[in-house]
Protein backbone atom coordinates (compact mmCIF):
# COMPACT_ATOMS: atom_id res chain seq x y z
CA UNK A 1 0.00 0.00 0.00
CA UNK A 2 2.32 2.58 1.38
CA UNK A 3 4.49 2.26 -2.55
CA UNK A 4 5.22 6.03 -3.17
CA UNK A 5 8.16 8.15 -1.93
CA UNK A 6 6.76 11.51 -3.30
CA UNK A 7 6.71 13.78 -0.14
CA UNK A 8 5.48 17.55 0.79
CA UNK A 9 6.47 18.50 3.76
CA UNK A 10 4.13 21.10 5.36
CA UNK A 11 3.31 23.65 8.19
CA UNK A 12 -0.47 23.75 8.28
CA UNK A 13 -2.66 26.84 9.54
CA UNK A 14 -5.63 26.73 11.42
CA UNK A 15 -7.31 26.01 8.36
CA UNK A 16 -5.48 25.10 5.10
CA UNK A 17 -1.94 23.80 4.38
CA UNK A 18 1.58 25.64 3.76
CA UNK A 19 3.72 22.93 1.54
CA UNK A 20 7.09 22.68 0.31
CA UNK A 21 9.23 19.79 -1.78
CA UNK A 22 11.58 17.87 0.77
CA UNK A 23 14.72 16.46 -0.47
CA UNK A 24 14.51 13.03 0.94
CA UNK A 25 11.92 11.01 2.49
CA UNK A 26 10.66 9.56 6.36
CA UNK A 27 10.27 6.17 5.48
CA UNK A 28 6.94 4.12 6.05
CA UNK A 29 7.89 0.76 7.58
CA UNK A 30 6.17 -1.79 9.64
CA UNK A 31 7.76 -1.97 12.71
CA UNK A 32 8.51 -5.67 14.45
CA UNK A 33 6.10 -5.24 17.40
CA UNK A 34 3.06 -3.77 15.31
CA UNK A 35 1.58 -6.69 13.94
CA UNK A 36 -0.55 -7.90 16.88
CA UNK A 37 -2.43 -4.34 16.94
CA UNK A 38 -3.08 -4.69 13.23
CA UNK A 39 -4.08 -8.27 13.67
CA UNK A 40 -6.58 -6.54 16.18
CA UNK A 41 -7.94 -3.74 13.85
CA UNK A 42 -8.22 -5.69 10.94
CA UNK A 43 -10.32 -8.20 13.43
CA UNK A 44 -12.65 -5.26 14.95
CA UNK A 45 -12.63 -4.10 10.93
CA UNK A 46 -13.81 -7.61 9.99
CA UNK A 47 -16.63 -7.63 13.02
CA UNK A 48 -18.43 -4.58 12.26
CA UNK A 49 -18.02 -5.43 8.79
CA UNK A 50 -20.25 -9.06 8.94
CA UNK A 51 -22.37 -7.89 11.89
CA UNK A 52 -23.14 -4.41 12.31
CA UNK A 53 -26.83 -3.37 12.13
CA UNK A 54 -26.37 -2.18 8.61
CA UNK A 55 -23.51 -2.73 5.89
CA UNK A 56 -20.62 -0.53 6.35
CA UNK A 57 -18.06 -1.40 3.76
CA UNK A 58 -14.10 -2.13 4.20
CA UNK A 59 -12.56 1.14 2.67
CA UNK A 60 -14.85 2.92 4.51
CA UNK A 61 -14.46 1.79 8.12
CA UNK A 62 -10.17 1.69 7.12
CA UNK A 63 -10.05 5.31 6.45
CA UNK A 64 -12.22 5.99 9.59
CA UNK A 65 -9.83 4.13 11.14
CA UNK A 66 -6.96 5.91 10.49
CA UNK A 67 -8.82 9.21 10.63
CA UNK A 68 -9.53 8.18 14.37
CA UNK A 69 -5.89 7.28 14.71
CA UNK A 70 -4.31 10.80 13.44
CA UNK A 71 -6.76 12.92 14.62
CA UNK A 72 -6.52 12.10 18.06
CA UNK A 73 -2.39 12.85 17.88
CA UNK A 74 -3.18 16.81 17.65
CA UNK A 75 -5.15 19.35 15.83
CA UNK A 76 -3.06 19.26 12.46
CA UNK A 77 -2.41 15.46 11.86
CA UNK A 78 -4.75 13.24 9.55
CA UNK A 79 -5.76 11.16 6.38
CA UNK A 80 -6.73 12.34 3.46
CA UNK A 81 -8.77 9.92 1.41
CA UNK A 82 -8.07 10.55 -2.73
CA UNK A 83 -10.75 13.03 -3.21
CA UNK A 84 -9.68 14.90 -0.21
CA UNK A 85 -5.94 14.70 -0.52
CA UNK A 86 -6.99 16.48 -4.63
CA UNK A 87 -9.26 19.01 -2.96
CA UNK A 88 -5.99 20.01 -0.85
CA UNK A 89 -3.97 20.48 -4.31
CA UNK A 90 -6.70 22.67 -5.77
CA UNK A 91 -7.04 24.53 -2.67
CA UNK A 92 -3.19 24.98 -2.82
CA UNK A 93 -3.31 26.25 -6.32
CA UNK A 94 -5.55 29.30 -5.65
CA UNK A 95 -8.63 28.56 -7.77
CA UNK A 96 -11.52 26.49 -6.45
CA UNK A 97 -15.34 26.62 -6.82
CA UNK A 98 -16.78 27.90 -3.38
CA UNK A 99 -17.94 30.58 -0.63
CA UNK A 100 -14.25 32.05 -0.26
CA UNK A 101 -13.20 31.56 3.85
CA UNK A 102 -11.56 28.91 5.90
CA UNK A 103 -12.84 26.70 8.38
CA UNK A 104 -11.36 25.05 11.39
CA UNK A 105 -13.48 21.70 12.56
CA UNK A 106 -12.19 22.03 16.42
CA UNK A 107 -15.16 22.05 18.91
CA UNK A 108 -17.45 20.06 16.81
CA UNK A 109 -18.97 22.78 14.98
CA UNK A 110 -17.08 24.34 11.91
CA UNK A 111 -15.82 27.97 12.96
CA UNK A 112 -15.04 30.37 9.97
CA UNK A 113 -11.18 31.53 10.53
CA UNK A 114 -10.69 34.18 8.35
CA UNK A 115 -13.14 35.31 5.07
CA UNK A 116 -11.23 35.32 1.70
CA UNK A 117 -11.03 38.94 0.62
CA UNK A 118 -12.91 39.76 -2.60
CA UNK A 119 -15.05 36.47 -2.28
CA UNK A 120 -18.64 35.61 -1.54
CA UNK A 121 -17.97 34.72 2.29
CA UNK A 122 -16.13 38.12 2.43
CA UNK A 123 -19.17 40.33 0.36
CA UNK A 124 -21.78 38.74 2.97
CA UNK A 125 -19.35 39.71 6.07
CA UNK A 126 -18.70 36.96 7.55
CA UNK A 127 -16.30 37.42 10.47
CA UNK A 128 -13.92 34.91 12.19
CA UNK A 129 -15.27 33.06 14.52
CA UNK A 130 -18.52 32.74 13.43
CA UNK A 131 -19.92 28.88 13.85
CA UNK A 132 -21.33 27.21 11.08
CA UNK A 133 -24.63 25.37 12.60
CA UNK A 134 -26.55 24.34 9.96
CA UNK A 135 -25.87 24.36 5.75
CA UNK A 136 -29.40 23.68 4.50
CA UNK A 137 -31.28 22.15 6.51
CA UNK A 138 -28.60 19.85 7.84
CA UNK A 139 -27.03 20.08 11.23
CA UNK A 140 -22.95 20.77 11.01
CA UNK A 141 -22.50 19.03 14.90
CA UNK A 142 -20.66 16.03 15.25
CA UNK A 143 -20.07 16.48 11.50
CA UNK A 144 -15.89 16.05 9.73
CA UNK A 145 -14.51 18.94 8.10
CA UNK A 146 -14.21 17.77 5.05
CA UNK A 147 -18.32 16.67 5.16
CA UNK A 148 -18.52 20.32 6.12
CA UNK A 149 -16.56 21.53 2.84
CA UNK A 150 -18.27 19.05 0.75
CA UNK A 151 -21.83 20.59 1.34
CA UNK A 152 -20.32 24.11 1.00
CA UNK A 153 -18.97 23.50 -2.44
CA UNK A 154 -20.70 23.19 -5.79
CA UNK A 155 -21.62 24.18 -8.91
CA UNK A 156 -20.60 28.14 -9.69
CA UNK A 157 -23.53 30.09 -10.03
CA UNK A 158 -25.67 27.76 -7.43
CA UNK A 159 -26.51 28.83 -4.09
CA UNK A 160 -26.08 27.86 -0.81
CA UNK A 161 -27.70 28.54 2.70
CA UNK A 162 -25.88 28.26 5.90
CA UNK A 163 -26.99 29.02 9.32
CA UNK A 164 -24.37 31.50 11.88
CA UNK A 165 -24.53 31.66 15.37
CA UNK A 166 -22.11 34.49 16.41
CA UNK A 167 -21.21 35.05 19.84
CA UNK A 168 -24.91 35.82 22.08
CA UNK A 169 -26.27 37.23 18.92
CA UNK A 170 -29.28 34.33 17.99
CA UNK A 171 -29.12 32.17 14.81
CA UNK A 172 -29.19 33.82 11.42
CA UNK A 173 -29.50 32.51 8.08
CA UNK A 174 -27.10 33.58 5.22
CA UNK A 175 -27.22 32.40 1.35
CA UNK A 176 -24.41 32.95 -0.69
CA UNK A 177 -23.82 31.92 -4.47
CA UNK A 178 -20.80 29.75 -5.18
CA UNK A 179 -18.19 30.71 -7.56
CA UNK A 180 -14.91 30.33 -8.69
CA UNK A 181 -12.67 31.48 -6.00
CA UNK A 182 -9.54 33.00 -7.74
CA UNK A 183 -7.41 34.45 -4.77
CA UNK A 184 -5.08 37.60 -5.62
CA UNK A 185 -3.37 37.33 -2.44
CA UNK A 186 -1.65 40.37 -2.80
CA UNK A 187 -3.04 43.73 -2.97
CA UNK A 188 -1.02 46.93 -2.75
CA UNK A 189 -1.31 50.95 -2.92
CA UNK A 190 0.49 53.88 -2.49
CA UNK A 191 -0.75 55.92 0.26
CA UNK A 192 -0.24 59.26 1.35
CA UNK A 193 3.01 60.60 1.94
CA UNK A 194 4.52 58.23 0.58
CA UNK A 195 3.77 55.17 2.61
CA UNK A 196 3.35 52.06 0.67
CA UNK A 197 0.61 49.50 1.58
CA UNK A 198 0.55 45.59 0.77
CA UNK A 199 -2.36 43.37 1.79
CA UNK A 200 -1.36 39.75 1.74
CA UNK A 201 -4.73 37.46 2.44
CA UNK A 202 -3.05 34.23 2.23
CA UNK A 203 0.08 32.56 1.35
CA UNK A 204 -0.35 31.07 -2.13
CA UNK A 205 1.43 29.97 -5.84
CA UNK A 206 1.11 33.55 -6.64
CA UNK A 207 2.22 35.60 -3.38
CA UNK A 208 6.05 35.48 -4.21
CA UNK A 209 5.96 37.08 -7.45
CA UNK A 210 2.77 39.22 -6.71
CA UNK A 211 4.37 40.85 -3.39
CA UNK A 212 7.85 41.42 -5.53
CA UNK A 213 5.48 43.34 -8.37
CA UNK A 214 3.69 44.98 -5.97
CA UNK A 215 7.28 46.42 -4.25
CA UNK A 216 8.69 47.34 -7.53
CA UNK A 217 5.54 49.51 -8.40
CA UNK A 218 5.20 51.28 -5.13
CA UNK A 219 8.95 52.33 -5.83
CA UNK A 220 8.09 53.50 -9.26
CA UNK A 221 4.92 55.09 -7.86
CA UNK A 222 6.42 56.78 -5.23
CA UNK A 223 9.18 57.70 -7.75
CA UNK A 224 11.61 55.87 -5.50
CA UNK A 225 10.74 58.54 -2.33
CA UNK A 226 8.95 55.34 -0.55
CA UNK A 227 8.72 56.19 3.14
CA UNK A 228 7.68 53.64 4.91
CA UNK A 229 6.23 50.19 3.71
CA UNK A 230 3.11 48.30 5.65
CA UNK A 231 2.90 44.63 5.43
CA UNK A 232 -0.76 43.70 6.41
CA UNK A 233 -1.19 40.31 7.63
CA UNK A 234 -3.91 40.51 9.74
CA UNK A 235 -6.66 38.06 9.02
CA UNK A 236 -4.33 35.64 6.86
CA UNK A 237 -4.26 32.06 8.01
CA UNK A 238 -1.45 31.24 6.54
CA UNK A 239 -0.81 28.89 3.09
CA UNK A 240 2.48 27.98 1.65
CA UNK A 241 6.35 28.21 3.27
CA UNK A 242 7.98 29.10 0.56
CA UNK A 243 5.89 32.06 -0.37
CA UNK A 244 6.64 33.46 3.77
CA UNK A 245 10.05 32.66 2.56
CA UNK A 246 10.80 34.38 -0.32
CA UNK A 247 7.96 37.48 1.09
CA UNK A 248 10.76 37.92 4.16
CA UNK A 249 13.64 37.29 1.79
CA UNK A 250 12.27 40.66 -0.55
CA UNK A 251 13.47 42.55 2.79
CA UNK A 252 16.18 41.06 4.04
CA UNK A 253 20.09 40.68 3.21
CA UNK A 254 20.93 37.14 3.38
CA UNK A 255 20.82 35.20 6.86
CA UNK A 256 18.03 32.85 8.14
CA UNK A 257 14.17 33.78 7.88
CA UNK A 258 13.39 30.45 9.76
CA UNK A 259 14.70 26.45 10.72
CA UNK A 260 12.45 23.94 11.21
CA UNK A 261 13.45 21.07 14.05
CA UNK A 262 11.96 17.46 14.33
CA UNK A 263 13.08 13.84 15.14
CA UNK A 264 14.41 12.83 11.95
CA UNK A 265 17.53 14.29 9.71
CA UNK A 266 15.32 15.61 6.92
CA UNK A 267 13.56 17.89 9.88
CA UNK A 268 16.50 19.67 10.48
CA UNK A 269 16.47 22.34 7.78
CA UNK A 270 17.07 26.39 7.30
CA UNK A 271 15.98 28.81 5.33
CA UNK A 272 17.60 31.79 4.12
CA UNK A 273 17.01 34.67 2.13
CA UNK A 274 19.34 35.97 -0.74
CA UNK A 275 22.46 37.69 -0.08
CA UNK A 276 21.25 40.34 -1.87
CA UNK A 277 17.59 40.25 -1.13
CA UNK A 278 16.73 43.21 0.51
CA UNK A 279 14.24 45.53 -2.78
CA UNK A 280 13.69 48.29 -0.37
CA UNK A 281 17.39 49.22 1.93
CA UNK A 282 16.81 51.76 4.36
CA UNK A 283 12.87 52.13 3.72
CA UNK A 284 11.45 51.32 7.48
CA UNK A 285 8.52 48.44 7.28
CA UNK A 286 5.77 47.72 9.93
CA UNK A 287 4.26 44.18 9.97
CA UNK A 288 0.39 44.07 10.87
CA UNK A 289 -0.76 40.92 13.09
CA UNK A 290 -3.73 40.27 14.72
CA UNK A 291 -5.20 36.71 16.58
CA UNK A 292 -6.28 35.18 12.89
CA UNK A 293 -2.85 35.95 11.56
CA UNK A 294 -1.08 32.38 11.36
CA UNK A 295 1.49 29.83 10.46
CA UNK A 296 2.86 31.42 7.11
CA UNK A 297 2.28 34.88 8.66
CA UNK A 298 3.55 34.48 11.37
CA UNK A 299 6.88 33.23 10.04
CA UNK A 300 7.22 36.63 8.13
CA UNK A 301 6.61 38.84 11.13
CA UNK A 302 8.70 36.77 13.50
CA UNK A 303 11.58 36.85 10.53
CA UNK A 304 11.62 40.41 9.88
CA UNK A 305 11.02 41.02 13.64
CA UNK A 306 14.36 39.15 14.90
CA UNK A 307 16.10 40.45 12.59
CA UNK A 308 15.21 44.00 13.38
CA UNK A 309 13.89 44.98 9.55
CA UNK A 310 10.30 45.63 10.85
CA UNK A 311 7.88 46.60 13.38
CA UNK A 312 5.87 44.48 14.11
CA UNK A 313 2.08 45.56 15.25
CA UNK A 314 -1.32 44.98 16.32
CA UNK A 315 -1.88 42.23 18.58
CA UNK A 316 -0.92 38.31 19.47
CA UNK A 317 -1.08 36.35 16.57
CA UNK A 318 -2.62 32.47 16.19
CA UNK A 319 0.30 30.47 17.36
CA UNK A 320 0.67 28.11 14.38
CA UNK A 321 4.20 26.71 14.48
CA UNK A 322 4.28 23.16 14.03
CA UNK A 323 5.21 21.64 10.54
CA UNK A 324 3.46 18.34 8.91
CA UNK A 325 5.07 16.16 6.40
CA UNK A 326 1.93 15.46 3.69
CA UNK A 327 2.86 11.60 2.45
CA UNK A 328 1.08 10.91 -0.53
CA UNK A 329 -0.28 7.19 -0.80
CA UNK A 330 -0.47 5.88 -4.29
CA UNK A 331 -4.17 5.88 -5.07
CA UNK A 332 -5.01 5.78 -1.83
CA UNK A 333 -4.77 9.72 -0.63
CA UNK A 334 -1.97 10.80 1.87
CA UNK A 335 -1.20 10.99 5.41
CA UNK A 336 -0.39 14.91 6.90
CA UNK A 337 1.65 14.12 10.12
CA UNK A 338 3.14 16.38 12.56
CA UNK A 339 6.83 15.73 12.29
CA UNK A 340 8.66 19.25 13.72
CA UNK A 341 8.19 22.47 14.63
CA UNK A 342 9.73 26.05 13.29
CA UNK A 343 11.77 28.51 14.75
CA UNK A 344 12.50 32.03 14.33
CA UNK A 345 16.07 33.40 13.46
CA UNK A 346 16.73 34.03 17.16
CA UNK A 347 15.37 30.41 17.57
CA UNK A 348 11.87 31.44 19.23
CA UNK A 349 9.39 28.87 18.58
CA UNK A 350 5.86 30.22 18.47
CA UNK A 351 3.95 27.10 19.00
CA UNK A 352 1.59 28.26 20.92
CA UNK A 353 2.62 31.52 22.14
CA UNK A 354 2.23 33.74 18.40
CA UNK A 355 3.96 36.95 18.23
CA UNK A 356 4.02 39.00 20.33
CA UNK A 357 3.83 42.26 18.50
CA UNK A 358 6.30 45.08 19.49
CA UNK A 359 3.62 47.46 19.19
CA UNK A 360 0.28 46.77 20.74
CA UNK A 361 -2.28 48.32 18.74
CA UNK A 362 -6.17 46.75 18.95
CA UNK A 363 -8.96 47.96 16.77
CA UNK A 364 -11.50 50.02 18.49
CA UNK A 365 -14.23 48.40 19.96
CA UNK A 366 -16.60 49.33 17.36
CA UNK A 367 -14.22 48.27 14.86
CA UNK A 368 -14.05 44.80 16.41
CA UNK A 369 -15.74 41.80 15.43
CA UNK A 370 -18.46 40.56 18.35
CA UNK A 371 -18.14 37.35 19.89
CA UNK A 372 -14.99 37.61 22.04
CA UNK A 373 -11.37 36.71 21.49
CA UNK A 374 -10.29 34.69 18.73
CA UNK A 375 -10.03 31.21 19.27
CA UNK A 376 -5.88 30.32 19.16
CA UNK A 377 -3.76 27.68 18.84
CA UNK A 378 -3.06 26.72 22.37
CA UNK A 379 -6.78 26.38 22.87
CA UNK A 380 -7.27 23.35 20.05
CA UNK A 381 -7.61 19.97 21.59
CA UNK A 382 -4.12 17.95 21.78
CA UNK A 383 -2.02 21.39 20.76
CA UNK A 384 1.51 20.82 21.32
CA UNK A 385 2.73 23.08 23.88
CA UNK A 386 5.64 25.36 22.95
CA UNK A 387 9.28 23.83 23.64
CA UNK A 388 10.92 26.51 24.51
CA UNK A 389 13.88 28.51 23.04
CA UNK A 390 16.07 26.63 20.39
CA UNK A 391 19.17 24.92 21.96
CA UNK A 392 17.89 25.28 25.61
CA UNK A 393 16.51 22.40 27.10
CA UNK A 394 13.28 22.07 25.63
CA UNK A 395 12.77 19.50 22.65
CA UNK A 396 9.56 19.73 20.37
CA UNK A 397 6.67 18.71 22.09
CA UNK A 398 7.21 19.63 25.41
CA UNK A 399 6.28 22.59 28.08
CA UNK A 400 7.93 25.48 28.68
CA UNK A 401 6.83 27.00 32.12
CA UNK A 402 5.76 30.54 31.49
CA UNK A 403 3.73 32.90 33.61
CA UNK A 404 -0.28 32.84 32.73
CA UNK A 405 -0.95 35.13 30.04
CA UNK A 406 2.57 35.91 29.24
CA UNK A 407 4.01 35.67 25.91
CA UNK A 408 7.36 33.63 24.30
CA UNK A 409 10.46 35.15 26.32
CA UNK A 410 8.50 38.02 27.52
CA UNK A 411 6.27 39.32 31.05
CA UNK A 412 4.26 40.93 28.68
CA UNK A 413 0.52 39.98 28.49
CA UNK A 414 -0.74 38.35 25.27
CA UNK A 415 -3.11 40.74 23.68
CA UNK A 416 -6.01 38.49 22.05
CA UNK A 417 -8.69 41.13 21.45
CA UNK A 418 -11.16 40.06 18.75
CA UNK A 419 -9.68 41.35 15.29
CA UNK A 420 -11.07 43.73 12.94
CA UNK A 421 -14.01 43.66 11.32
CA UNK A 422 -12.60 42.13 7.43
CA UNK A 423 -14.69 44.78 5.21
CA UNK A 424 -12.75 47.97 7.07
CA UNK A 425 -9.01 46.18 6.68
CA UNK A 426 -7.11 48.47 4.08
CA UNK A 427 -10.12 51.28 4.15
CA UNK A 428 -9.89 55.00 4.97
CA UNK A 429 -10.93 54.32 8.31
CA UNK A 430 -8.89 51.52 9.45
CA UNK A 431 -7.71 52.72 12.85
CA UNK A 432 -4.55 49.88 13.22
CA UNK A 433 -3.47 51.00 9.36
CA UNK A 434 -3.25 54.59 10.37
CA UNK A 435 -1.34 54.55 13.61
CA UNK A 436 1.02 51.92 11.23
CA UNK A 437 1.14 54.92 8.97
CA UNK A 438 1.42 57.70 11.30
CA UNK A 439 4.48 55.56 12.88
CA UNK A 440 6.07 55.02 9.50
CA UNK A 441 5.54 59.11 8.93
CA UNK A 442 6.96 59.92 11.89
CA UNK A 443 9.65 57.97 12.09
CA UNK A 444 10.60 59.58 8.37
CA UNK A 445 10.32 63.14 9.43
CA UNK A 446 12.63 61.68 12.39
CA UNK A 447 14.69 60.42 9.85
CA UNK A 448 14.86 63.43 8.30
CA UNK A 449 15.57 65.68 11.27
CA UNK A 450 18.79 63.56 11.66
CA UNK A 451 20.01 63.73 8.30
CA UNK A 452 19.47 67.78 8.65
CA UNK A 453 20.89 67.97 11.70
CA UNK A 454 24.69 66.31 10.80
């Protein structure tokens, strides 16, 4: 069964998967002392099989099986069955038919993570963490994510209703029509005084070249007199590594942007960003965060942040830092296991803890979604608490003490204020975009003052 030695190897966000081409292989071997538990499944499989109340058939009880099996290791681990393990690959590639948002399963009801910008989730404001009770007339409880996405999707053009319960408010019904979901995931403008503006939503196939495009016209725009440069992150889950790398490596001189640690060689890897990397020298950068901003995010703002080539600001981020190795299974789907977990340049893992922003800056409270804090990372069943700092005495996997509420290396309290509300990010009236803007201009005229004054 287990034939192919194609691998991805993976850090996964709350909801969707960030993938990149390993170089060699974990191998998939029966170990000596296994076969008496597989005599046992394949016994219980062969029970329920010939005498269960009604027929359940072979593949279908397997894959429960090891569904059961992964899923109970921690929040990111499972099985992907063909159909799913193809869904993942088209979800990868930017363009699916759908509503537009991502979903986490934990809890037993679907939450929404984060709305797709431009999409129909995003257009009917949708908010993170909003539950997903009903699509139809069908209950989501008890139901598996993927059941969840299967009743969401369809035909383009079709529509769809779901039922929301957010926060106290009571039940409401939504309907949305499906469409093709092509993600730009990367917006950017020029904004007054000559403060440049990129809005990444996710971390897809087209990030790396569209965030280099979108730096080289802000410098033509701006007729080279850029400022200041925001990075807005806020509200992006996450998607693949290699776009977070190459996104840091735009701003950055050579050196590491983040390692990865696990058990086995292939786990221990770094990545770096060109010697010569850096599009923008001297032009001072704030990174935007906020409790949806995960995984793939947060290895950009941690990057840019150790190495003292941004700001970062807002507030606590998701705390997505653990990396899964996606084994495809010829014909049969693949296998996404936790295998390690990454690490900052200073070697701060963020499992659990996020990023801490340097900056604390929540929306206003009527900015704010309703409903309370954002669900995070630390709060999914079987998390994997943080390890501490890389090369102490922690190893992946286990706790580091820290005092309640504190953050990774810091007394600071973890701000986890609900996030802003999606359909104000990037507008006029965005109160965290301005005070990154008024920082950026006044750290210019600063700038400026000292240049004068020599």
């Amino acid at each position: 069964m287990f034939k192919s030695r194609r691998f991805v190897i993976s850090v996964a966000a709350a909801a969707g998967i960030i993938t990149i081409p390993m170089l060699s292989a974990l191998a998939l071997q029966r170990t000596p002392t296994v076969q008496p538990d597989l005599d046992l499944i394949g016994g219980v499989i062969g029970l329920v099989e010939r005498a269960y109340v009604h027929p359940v058939g072979t593949d279908e009880l397997t894959k429960d099986a090891l569904k059961g099996m992964l899923n109970r290791l921690d929040p990111h681990s499972d099985y992907m069955d063909e159909k799913e393990f193809k869904d993942m690959q088209t979800d990868m590639a930017g363009q699916f038919g759908g509503l537009g948002m991502q979903i986490s399963g934990q809890g037993g009801v679907p939450k929404i993570v984060a709305p797709i910008d431009g999409t129909p989730a995003a257009r009917a404001k949708l908010e993170p963490g909003d539950d997903i009770i009903k699509v139809g007339d069908t209950s989501t409880q008890g139901m598996s994510l993927r059941e969840v996405v299967d009743m969401l999707r369809g035909t383009p053009g079709s529509k769809v209703t779901i039922t929301i319960l957010r926060g106290k408010e009571p039940p409401f019904d939504v309907t949305l029509t499906r469409e093709i979901i092509k993600v730009a995931s990367v917006k950017s403008e020029l904004k007054p005084d000559g403060i440049g503006y990129v809005r990444i939503s996710q971390f897809g196939n087209d990030t790396s070249d569209g965030f280099k495009n979108a730096l080289t016209k802000l410098k033509s725009d701006s007729k080279d007199g850029l400022k200041g440069l925001v990075i807005d992150l806020r509200q992006d889950p996450g998607g693949l590594l290699t776009a977070a790398v190459d996104v840091a490596g735009n701003l950055l001189d050579g050196g590491t942007v983040v390692s990865i640690r696990g058990r086995q060689p292939d786990d221990q890897r770094v990545f770096s960003a060109p010697s010569k990397g850096d599009m923008l020298p001297g032009v001072p950068v704030v990174v935007l965060i906020n409790g949806a901003s995960a995984s793939a995010s947060e290895i950009v703002a941690g990057a840019l942040q150790d190495r003292k080539r941004g700001t970062v600001m807002g507030t606590q981020s998701f705390g997505k830092g653990s990396v899964q190795t996606v084994i495809p299974i010829k014909g049969r789907g693949a296998v996404r296991l936790t295998t390690a977990l990454y690490y900052t340049p200073s070697g701060r893992s963020i499992q659990d803890d996020g990023i801490t922003p340097d900056i604390v800056q929540e929306a206003p409270k009527d900015q704010q979604i309703a409903g309370g804090a954002m669900l995070r990372e630390g709060a999914l069943r079987g998390a994997i608490a943080n390890p501490g700092q890389l090369g102490g005495a922690g190893k992946p996997g286990t706790a580091k003490p820290k005092a309640s509420g504190a953050a990774a290396g810091t007394d600071k309290p973890a701000a986890s204020s609900p996030p802003i509300k999606a359909d104000l990010i990037g507008k006029p009236e965005d109160a965290q975009l301005n005070a990154a803007i008024a920082y950026l201009g006044k750290r210019a005229d600063n700038d400026k003052g000292a240049v004068k004054a020599q």
